[in-house]
C-alpha atoms as a PDB file:
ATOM      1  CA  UNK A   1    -196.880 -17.007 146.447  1.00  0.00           C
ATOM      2  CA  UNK A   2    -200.358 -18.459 146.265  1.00  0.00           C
ATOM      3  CA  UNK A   3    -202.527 -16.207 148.565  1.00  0.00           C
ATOM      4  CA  UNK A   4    -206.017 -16.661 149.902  1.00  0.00           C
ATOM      5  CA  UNK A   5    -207.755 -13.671 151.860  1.00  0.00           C
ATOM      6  CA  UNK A   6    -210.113 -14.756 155.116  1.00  0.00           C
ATOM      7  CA  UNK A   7    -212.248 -11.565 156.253  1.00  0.00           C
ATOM      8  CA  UNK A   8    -215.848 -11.185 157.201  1.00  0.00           C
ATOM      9  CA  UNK A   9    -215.786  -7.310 155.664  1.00  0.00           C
ATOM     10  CA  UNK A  10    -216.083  -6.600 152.045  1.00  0.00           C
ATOM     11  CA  UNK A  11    -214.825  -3.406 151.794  1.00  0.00           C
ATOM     12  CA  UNK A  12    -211.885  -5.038 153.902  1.00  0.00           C
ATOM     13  CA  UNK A  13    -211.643  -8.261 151.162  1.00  0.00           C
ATOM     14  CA  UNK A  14    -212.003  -5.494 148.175  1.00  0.00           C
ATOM     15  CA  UNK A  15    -208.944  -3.164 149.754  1.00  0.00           C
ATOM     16  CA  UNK A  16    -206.991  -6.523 150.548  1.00  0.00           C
ATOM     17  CA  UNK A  17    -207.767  -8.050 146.774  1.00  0.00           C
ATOM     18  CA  UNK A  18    -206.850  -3.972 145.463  1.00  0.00           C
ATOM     19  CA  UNK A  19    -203.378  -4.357 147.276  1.00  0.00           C
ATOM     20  CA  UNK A  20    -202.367  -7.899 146.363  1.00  0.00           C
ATOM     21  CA  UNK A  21    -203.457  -7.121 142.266  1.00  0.00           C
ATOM     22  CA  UNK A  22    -200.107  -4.524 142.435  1.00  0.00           C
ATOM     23  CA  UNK A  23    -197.865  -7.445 143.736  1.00  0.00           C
ATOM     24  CA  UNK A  24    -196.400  -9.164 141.168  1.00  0.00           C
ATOM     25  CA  UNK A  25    -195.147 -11.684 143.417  1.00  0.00           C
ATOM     26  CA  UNK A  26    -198.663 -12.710 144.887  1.00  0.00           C
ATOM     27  CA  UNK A  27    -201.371 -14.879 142.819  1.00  0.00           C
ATOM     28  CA  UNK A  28    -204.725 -14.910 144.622  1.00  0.00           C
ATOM     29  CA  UNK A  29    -206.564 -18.114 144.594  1.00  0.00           C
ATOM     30  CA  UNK A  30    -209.312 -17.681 146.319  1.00  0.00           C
ATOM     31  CA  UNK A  31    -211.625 -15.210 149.370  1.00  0.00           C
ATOM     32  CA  UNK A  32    -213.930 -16.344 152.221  1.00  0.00           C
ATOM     33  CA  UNK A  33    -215.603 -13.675 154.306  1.00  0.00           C
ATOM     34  CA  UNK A  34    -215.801 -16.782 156.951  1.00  0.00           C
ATOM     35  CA  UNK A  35    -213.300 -19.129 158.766  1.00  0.00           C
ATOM     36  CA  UNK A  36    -214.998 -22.269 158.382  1.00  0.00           C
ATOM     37  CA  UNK A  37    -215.882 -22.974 154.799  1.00  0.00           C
ATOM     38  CA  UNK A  38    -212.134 -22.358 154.400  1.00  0.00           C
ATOM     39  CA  UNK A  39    -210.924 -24.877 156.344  1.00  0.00           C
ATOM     40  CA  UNK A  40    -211.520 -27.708 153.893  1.00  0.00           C
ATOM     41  CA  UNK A  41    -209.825 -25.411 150.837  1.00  0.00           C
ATOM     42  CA  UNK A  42    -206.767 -24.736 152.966  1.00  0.00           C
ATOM     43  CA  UNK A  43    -206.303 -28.664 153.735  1.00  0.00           C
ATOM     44  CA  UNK A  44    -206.430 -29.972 150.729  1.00  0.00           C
ATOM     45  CA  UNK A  45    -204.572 -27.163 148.161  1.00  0.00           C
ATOM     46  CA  UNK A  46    -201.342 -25.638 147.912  1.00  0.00           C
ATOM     47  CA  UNK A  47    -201.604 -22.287 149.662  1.00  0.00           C
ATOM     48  CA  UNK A  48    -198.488 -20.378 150.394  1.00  0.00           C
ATOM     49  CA  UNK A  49    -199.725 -17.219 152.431  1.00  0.00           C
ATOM     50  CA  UNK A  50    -203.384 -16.370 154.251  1.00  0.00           C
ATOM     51  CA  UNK A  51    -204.328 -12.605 154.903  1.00  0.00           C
ATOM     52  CA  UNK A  52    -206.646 -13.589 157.876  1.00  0.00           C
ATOM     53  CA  UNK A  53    -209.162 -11.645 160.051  1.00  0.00           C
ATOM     54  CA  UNK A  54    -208.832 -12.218 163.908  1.00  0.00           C
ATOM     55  CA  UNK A  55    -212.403 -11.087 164.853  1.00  0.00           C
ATOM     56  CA  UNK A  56    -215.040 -12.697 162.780  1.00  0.00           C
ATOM     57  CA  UNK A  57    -218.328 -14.183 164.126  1.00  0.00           C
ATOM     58  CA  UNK A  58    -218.488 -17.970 165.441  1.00  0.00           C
ATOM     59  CA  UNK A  59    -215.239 -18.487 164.513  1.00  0.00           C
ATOM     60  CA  UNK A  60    -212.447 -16.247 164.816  1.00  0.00           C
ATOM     61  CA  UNK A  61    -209.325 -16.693 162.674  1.00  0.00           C
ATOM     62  CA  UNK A  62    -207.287 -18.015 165.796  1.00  0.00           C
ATOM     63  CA  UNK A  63    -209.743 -20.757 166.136  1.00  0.00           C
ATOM     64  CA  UNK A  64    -209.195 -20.741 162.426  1.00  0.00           C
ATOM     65  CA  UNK A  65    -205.711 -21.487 163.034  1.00  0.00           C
ATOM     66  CA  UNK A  66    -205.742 -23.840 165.661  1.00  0.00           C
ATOM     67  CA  UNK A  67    -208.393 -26.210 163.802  1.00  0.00           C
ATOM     68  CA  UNK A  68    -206.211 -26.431 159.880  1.00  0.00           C
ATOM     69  CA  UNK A  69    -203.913 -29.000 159.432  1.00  0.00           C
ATOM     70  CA  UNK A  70    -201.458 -27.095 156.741  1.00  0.00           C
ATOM     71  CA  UNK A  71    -199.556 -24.216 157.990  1.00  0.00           C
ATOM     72  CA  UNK A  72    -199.265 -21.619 155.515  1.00  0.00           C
ATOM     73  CA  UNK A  73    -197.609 -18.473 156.255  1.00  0.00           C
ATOM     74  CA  UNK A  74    -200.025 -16.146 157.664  1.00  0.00           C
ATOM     75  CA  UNK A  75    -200.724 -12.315 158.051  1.00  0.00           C
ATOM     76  CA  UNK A  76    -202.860 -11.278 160.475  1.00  0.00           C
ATOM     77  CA  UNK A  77    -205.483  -8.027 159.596  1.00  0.00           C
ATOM     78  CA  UNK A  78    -207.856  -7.057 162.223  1.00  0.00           C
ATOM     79  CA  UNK A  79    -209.224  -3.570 163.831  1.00  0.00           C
ATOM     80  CA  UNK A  80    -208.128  -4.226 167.044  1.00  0.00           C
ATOM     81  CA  UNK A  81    -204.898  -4.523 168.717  1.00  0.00           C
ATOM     82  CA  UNK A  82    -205.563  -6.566 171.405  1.00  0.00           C
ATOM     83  CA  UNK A  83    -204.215  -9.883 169.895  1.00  0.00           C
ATOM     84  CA  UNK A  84    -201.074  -8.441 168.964  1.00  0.00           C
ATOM     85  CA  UNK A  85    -198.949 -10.453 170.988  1.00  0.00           C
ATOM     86  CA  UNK A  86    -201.350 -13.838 170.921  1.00  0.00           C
ATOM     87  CA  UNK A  87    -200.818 -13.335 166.969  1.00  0.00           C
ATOM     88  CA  UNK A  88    -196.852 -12.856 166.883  1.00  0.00           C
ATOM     89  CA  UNK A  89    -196.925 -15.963 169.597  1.00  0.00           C
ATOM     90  CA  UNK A  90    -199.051 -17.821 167.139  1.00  0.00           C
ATOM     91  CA  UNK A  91    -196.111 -17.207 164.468  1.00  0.00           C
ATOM     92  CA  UNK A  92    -197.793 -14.865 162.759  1.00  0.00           C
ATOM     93  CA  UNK A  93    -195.324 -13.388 159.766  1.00  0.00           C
ATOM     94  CA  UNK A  94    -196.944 -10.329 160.988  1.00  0.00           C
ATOM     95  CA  UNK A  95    -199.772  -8.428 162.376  1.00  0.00           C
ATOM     96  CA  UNK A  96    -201.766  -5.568 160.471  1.00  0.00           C
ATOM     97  CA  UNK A  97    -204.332  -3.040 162.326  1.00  0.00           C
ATOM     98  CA  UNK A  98    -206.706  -1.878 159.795  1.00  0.00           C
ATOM     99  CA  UNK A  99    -207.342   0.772 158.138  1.00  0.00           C
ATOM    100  CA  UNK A 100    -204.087  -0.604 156.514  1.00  0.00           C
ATOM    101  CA  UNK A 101    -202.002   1.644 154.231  1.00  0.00           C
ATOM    102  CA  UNK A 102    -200.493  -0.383 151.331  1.00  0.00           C
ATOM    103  CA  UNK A 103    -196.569   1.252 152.202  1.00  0.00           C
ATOM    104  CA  UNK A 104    -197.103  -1.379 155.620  1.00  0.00           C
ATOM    105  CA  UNK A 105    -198.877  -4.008 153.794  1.00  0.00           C
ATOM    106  CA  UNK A 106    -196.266  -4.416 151.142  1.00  0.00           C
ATOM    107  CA  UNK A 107    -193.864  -4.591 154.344  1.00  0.00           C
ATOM    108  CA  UNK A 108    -195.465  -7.787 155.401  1.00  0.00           C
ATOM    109  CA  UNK A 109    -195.635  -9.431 152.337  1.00  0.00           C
ATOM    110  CA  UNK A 110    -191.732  -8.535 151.769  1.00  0.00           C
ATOM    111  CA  UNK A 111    -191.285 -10.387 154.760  1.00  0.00           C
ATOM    112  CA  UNK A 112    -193.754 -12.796 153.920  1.00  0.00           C
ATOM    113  CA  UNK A 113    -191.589 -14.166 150.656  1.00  0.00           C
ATOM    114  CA  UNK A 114    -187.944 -14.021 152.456  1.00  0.00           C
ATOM    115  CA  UNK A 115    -189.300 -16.304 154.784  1.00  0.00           C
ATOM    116  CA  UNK A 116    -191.108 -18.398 151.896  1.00  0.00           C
ATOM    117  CA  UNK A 117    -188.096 -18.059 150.093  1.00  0.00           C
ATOM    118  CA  UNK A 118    -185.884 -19.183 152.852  1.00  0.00           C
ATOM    119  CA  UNK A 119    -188.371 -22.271 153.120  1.00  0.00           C
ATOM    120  CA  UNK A 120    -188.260 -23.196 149.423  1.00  0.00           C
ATOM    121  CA  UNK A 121    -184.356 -22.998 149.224  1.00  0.00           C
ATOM    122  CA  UNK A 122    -183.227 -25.637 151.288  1.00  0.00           C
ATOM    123  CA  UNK A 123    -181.993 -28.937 150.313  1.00  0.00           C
ATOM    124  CA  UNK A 124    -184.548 -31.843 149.198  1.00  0.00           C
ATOM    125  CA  UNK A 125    -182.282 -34.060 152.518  1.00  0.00           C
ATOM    126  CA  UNK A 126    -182.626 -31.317 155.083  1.00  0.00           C
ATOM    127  CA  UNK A 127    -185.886 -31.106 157.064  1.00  0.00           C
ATOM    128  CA  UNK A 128    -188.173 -28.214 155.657  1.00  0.00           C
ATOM    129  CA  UNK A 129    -187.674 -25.148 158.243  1.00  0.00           C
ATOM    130  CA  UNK A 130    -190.666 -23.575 159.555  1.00  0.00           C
ATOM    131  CA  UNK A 131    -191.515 -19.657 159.971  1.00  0.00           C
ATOM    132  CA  UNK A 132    -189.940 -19.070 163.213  1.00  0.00           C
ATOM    133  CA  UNK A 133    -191.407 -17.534 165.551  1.00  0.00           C
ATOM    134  CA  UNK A 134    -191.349 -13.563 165.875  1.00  0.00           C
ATOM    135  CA  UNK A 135    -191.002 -12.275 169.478  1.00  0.00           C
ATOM    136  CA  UNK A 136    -192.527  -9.058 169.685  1.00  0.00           C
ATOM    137  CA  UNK A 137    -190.416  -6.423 172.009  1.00  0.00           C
ATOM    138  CA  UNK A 138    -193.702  -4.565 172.946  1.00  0.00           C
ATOM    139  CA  UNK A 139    -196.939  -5.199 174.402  1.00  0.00           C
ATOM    140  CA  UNK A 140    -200.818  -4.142 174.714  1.00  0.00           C
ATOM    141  CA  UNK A 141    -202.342  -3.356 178.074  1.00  0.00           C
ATOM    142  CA  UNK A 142    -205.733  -2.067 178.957  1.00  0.00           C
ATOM    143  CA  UNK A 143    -205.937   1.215 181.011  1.00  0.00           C
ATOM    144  CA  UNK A 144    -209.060   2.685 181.806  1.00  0.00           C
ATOM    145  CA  UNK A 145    -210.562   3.142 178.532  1.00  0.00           C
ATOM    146  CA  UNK A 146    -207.921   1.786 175.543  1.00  0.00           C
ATOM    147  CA  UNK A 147    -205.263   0.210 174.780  1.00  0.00           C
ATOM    148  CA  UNK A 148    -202.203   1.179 175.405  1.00  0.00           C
ATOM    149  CA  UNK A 149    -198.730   0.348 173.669  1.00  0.00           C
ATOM    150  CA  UNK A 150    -195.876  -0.381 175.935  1.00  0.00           C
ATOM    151  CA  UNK A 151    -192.396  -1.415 174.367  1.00  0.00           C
ATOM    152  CA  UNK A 152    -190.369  -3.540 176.680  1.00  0.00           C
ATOM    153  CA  UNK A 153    -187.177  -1.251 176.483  1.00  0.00           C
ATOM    154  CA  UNK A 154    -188.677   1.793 178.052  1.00  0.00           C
ATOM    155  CA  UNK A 155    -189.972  -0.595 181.261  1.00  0.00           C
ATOM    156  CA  UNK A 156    -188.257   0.512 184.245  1.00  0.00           C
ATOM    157  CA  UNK A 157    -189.770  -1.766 186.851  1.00  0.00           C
ATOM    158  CA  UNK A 158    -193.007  -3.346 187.647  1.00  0.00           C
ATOM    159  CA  UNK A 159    -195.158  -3.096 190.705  1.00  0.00           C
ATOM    160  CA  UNK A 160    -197.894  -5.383 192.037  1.00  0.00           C
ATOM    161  CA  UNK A 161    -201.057  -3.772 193.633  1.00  0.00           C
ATOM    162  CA  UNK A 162    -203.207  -7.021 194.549  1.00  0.00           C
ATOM    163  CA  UNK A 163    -205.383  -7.482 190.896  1.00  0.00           C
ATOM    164  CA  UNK A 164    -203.426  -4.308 189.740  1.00  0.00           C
ATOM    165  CA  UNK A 165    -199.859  -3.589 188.567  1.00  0.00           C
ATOM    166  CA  UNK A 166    -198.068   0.026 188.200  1.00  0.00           C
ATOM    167  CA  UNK A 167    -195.832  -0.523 184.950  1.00  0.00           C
ATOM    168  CA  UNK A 168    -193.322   2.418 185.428  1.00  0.00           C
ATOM    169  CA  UNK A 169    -191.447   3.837 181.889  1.00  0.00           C
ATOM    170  CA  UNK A 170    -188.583   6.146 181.072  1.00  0.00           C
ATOM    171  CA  UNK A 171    -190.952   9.036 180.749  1.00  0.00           C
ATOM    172  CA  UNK A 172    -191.404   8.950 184.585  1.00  0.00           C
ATOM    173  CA  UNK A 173    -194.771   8.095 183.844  1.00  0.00           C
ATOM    174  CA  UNK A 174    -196.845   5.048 185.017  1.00  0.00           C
ATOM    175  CA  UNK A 175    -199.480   2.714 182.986  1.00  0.00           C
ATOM    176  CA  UNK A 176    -202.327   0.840 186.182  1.00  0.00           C
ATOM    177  CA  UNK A 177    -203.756  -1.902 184.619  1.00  0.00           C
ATOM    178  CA  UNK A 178    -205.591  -4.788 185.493  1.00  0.00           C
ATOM    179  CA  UNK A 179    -203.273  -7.922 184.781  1.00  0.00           C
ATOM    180  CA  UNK A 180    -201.219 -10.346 187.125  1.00  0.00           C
ATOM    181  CA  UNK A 181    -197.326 -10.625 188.102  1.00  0.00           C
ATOM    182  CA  UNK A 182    -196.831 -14.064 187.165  1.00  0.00           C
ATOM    183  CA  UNK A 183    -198.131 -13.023 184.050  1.00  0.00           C
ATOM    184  CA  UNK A 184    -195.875 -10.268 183.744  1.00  0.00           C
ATOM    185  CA  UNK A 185    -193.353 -12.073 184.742  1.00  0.00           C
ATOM    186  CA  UNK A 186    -193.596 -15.192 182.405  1.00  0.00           C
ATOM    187  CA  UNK A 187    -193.642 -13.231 179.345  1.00  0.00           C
ATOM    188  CA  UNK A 188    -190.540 -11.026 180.761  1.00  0.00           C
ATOM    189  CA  UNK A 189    -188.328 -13.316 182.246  1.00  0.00           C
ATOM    190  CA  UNK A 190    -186.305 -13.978 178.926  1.00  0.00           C
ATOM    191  CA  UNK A 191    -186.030 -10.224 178.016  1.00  0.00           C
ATOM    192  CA  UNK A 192    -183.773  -8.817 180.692  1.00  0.00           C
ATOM    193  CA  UNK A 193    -186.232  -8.425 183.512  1.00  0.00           C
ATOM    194  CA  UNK A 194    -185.945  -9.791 186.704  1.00  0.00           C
ATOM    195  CA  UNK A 195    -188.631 -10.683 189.473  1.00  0.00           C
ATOM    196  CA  UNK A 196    -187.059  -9.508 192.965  1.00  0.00           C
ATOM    197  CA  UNK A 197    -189.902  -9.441 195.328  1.00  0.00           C
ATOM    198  CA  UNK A 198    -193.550 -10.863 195.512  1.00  0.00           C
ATOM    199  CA  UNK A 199    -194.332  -6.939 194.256  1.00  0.00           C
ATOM    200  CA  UNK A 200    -191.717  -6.100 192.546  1.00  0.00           C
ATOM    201  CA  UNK A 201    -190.710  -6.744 189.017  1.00  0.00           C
ATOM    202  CA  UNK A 202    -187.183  -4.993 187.437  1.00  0.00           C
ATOM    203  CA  UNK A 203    -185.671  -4.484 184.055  1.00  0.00           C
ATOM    204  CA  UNK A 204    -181.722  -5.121 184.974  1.00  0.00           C
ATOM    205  CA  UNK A 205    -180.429  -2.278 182.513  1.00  0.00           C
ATOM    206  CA  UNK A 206    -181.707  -0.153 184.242  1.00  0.00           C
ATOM    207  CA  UNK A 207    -180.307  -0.828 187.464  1.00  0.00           C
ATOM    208  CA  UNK A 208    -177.817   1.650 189.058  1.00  0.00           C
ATOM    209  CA  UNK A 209    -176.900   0.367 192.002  1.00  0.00           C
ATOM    210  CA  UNK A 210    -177.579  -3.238 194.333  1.00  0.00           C
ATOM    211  CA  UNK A 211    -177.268  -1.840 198.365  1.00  0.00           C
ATOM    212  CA  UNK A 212    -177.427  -4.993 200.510  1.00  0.00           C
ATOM    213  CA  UNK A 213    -181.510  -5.784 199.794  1.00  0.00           C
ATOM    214  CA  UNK A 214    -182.268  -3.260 197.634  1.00  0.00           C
ATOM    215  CA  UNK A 215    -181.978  -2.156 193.822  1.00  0.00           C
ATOM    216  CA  UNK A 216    -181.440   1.460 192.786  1.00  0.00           C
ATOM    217  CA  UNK A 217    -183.527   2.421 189.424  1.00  0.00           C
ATOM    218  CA  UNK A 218    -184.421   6.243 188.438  1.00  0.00           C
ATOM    219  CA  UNK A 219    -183.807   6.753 192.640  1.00  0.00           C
ATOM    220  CA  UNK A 220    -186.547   4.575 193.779  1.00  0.00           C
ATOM    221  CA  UNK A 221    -185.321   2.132 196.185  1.00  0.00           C
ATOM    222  CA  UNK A 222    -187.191  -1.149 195.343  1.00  0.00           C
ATOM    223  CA  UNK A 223    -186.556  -4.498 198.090  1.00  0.00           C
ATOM    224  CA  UNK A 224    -185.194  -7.400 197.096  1.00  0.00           C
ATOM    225  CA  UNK A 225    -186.970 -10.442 199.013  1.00  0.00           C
ATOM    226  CA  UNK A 226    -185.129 -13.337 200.431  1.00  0.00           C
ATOM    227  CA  UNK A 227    -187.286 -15.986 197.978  1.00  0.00           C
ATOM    228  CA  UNK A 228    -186.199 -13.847 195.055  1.00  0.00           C
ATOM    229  CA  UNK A 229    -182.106 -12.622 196.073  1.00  0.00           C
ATOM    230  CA  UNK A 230    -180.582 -16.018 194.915  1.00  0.00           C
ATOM    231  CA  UNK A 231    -182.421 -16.540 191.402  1.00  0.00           C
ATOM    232  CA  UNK A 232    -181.429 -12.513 190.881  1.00  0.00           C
ATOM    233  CA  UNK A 233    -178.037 -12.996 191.952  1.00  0.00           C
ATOM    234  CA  UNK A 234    -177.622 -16.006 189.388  1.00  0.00           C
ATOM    235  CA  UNK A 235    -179.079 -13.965 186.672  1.00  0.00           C
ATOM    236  CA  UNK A 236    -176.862 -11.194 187.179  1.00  0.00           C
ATOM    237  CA  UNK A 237    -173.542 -13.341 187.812  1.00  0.00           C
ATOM    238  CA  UNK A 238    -173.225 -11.923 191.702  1.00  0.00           C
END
């Protein structure tokens, strides 16, 4: 695969460059420690694969993204986690946090050529496939002072506090953070959670028991709401 590295850090370029000079399967054509004076390159030449920085000055490499006509495949690398889940819903191949070890870069770019083989295999009569899109089964949320990882599965339910929600887990814990319930519940909805009430949101598997208006999860007793008890009740086949 034809490669081309997009990161406003040396050191960051030299490590990437270090990494992809072991790969047999990757040929480097070309570095830009910005966004924009790559744009033109990317348009007009056969690149197969981008290693590209999310934070860089004037122009991040979302904007980056957003602005190229061509879609290569694309690995994100970036010191913060923040965008993990903008990047994945981008259709990222995948998402590195720097200081990156090579064991989880050359994990990417494994992925990286089944997909571009997958691409490159299909008849000249059938429609060329694109990378599909990776759904991430975690997300990032800011409490207090970082960022903190929260996979989906170990959600038990969801509760609003005006600009707040409580995001109760399986280690009878709880994560405040400052992020809305339609939010929530838009990026939820299609991964086994259910909205019940205006302040509640649920994840069904963990539901042991429905009396009248009212789930049972870990013992708390959370209401369902009469705007909410029919789309639930569909969801769950009741």
């Amino acid at each position: 695969m034809k490669c081309v590295i997009i990161d406003d850090e040396p050191l960051a370029v030299d490590l990437i460059k270090e990494f992809v000079s072991k790969v047999e399967s990757l040929e480097l054509i070309n570095t830009f420690n910005n966004a924009i004076d790559a744009i033109a390159m990317i348009n007009t030449s056969n690149v197969d694969l981008i290693f590209l920085d999310i934070e860089m000055p004037h122009f991040s490499g979302i904007d980056f993204l957003n602005a190229i006509d061509k879609k290569p495949l694309i690995i994100f690398t970036t010191a913060y986690s923040d965008y993990a889940v903008e990047g994945f819903n981008l259709g990222a191949v995948d998402y590195l946090v720097k200081p990156i070890p090579f064991h989880r870069f050359l994990k990417s770019v494994l992925r990286a050529q089944q997909l571009f083989q997958s691409q490159n295999t299909i008849p000249a009569v059938t429609p060329k496939l694109v990378a599909p899109e990776i759904e991430p089964d975690f997300m990032f949320v800011r409490s207090e002072y970082e960022n903190v990882k929260i996979n989906f599965s170990d959600i038990l339910f969801i509760e609003g506090l005006k600009d707040y929600v409580k995001i109760y887990t399986t280690d009878n814990k709880f994560t405040l953070t400052l992020i809305s319930l339609i939010k929530l519940e838009n990026m939820l909805s299609s991964k086994g959670f259910a909205r019940i009430h205006r302040s509640y949101i649920i994840n069904i598997k963990y539901v042991k028991s429905i009396q009248k208006n009212k789930v049972i999860i870990a013992d708390k007793r959370i209401p369902i709401s009469e705007s909410y008890k029919n789309a639930f009740f569909e969801k769950i086949n009741l």
